[in-house]
C-alpha atoms as a PDB file:
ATOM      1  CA  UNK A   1      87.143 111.707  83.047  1.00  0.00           C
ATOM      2  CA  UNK A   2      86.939 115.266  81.837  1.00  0.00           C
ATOM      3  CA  UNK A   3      84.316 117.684  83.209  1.00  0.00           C
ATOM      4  CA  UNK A   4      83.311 120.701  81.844  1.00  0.00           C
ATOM      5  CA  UNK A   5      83.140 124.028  83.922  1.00  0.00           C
ATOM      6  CA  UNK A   6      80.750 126.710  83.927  1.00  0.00           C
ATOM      7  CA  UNK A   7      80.684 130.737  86.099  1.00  0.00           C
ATOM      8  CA  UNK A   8      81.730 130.130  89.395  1.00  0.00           C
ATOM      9  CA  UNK A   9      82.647 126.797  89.260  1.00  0.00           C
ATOM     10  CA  UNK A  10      85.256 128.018  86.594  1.00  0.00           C
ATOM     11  CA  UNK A  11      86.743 130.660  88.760  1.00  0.00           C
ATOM     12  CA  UNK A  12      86.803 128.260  91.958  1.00  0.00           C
ATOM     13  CA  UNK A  13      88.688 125.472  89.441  1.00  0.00           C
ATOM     14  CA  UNK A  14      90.691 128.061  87.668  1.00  0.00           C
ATOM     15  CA  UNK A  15      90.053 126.283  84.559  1.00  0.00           C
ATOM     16  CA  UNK A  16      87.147 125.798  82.083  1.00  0.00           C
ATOM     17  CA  UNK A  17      87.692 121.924  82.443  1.00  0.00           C
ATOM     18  CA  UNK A  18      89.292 119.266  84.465  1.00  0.00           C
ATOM     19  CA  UNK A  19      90.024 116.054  83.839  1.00  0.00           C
ATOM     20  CA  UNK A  20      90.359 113.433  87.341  1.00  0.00           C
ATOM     21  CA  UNK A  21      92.895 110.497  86.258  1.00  0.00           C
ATOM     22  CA  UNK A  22      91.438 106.954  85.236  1.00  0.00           C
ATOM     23  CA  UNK A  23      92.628 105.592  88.022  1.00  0.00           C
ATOM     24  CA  UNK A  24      90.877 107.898  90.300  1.00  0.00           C
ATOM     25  CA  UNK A  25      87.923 108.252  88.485  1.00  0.00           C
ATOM     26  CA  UNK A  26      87.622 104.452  88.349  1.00  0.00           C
ATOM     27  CA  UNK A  27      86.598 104.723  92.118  1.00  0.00           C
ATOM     28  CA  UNK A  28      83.283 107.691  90.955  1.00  0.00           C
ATOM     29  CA  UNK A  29      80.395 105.729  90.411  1.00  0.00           C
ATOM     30  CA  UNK A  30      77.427 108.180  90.944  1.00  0.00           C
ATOM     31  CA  UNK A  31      77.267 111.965  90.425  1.00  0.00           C
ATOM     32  CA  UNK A  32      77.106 112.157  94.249  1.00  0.00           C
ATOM     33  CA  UNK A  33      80.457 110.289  94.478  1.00  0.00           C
ATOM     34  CA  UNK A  34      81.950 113.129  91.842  1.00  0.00           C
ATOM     35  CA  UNK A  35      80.377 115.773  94.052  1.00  0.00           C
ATOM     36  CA  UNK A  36      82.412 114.693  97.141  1.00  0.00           C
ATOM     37  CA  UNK A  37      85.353 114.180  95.380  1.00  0.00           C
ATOM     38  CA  UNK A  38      85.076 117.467  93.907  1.00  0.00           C
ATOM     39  CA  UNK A  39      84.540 119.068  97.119  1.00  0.00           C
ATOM     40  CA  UNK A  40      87.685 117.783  98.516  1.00  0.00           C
ATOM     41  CA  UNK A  41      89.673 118.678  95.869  1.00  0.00           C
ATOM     42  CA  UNK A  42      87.936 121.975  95.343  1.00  0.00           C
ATOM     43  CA  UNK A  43      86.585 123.262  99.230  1.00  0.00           C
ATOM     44  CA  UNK A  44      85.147 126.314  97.836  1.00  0.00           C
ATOM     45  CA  UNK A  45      82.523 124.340  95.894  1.00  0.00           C
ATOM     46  CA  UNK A  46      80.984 123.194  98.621  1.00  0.00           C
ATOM     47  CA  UNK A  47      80.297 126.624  99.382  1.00  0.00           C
ATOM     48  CA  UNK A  48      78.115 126.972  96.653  1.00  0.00           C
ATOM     49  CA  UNK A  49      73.960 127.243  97.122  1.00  0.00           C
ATOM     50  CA  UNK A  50      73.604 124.558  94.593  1.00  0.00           C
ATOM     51  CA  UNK A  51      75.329 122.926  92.498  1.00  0.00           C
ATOM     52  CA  UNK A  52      73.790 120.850  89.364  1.00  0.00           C
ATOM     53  CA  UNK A  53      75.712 118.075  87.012  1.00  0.00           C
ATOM     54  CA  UNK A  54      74.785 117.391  83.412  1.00  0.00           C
ATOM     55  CA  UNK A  55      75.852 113.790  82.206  1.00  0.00           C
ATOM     56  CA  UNK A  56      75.461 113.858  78.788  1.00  0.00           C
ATOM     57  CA  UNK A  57      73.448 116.931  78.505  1.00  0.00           C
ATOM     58  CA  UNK A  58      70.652 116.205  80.989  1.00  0.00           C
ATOM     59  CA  UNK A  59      70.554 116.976  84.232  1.00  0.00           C
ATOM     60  CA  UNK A  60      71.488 114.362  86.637  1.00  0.00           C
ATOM     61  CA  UNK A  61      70.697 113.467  90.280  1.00  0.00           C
ATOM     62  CA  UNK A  62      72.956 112.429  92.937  1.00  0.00           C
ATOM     63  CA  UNK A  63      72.203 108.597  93.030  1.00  0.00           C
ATOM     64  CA  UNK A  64      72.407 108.354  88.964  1.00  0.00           C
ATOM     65  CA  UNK A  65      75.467 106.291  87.685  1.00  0.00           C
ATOM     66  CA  UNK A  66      78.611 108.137  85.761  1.00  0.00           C
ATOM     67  CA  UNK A  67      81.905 106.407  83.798  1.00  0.00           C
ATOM     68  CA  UNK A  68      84.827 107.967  82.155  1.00  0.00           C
ATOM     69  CA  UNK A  69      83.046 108.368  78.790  1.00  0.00           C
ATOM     70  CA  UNK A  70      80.059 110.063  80.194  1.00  0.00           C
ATOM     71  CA  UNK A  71      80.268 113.899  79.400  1.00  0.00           C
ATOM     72  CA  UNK A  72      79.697 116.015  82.385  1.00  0.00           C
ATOM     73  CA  UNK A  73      79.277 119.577  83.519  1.00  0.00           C
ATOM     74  CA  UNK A  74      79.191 121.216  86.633  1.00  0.00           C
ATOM     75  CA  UNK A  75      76.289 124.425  86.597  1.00  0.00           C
ATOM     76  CA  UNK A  76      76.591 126.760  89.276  1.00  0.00           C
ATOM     77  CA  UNK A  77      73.900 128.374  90.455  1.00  0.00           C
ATOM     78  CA  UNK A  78      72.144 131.569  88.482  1.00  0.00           C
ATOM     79  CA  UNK A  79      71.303 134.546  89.932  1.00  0.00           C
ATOM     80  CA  UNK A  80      69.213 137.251  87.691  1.00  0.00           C
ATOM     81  CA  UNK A  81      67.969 140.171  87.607  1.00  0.00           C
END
């Protein structure tokens, strides 16, 4: 599964995507699973205000269903000005 990072979440990563091995991404069935995983892997996301997921270019909620084919981005919050 390879997820695409945007702003903060890129800095936090380190990366501008991330890919979690099949056999671990086997066990992420919703975008709320991801979100947990991610946060364990990743503690300063969970520091984040917000934190939205795209699967395959629409915003998702927490209880919607991902696989490994889905493509998904993490959008940090935005702040303007």
């Amino acid at each position: 599964m390879t997820i695409l990072l945007f702003g903060v979440t890129r800095d936090i990563v380190g990366n501008g995507s991330l890919s979690i091995p099949l056999n671990q991404a086997g066990s992420l069935k919703t975008v709320a699973d991801l979100k947990s995983y991610l946060q364990k892997m990743y503690p300063d996301l969970g520091g984040l205000s917000s934190l939205a997921v795209a699967v395959n270019k629409s915003y998702a909620r927490d209880g919607d269903k991902i696989s490994n084919f889905d493509e998904i981005a993490l959008i940090p919050p935005v702040s303007g000005g």
